[in-house]
Protein backbone atom coordinates (compact mmCIF):
# COMPACT_ATOMS: atom_id res chain seq x y z
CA UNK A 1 -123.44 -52.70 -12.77
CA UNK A 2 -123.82 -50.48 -9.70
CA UNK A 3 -128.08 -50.65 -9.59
CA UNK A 4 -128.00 -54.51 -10.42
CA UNK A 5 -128.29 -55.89 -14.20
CA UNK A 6 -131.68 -54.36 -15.01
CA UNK A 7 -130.89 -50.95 -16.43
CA UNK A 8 -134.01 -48.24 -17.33
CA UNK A 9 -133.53 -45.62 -19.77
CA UNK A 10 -135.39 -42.25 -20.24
CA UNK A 11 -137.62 -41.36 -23.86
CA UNK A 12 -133.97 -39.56 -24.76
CA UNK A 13 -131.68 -42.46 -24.72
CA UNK A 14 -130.12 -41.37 -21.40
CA UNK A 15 -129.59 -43.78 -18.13
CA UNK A 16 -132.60 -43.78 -15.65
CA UNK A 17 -130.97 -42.06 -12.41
CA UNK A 18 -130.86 -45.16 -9.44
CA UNK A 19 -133.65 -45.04 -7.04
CA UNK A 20 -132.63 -43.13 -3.93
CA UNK A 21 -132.34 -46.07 -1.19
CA UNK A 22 -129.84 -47.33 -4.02
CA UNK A 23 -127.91 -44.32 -3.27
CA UNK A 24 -128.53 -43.90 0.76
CA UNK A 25 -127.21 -47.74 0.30
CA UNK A 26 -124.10 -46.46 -1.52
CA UNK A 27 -123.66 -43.64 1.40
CA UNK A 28 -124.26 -45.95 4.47
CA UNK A 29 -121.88 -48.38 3.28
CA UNK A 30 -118.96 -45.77 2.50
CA UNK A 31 -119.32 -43.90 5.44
CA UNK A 32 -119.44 -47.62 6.82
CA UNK A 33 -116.01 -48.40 5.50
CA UNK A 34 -114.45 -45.44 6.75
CA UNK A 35 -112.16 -46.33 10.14
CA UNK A 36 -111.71 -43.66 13.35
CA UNK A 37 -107.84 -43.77 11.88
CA UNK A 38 -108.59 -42.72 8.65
CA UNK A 39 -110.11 -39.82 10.45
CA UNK A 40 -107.49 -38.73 12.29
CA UNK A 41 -104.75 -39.26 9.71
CA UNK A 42 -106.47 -37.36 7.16
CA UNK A 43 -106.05 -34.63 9.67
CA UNK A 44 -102.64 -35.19 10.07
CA UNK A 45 -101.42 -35.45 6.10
CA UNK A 46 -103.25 -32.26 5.46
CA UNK A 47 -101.55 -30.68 8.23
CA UNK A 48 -104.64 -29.55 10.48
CA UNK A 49 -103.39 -31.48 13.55
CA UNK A 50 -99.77 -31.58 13.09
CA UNK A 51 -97.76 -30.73 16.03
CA UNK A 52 -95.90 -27.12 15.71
CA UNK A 53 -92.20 -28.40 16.31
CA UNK A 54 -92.36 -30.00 12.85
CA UNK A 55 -91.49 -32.93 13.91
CA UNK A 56 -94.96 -34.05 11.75
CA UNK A 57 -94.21 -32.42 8.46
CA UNK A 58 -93.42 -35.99 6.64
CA UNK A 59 -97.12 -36.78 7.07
CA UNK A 60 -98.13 -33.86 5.56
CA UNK A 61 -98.66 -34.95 1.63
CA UNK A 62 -97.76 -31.89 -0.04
CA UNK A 63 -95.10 -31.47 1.46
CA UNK A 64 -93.78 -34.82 0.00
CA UNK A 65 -91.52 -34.30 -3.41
CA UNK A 66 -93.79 -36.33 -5.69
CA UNK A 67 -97.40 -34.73 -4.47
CA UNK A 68 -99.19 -32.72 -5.87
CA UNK A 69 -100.40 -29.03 -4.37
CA UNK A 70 -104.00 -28.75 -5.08
């Protein structure tokens, strides 16, 4: 389980929401895994930082054949 083993649950039956230095925890560590390249390239496959020559336009992911447009 995400929040450990122990699970609380309210008078209705439903999950106890995680205490919220369980989810800053979750937040850090995401924004911990994410890499100065993953930055940029997510610019580039979206097509904010392409160059204008097109010589970029494979990177950009809906451009590919099997991608979907959002």
């Amino acid at each position: 389980m995400l929040n450990g083993e122990r699970r609380e649950w309210t008078t209705g039956g439903n999950p106890r929401a995680s205490a919220m230095n369980v989810y800053l925890e979750w937040i850090c560590e995401s924004w911990s895994a994410v890499t100065p390249e993953m930055v940029k390239d997510s610019f580039k496959v979206c097509g904010v930082t392409s160059v204008q020559d097109g010589s970029e336009d494979e990177n950009i992911h809906c451009f590919k054949p099997d991608a979907a447009i959002p």
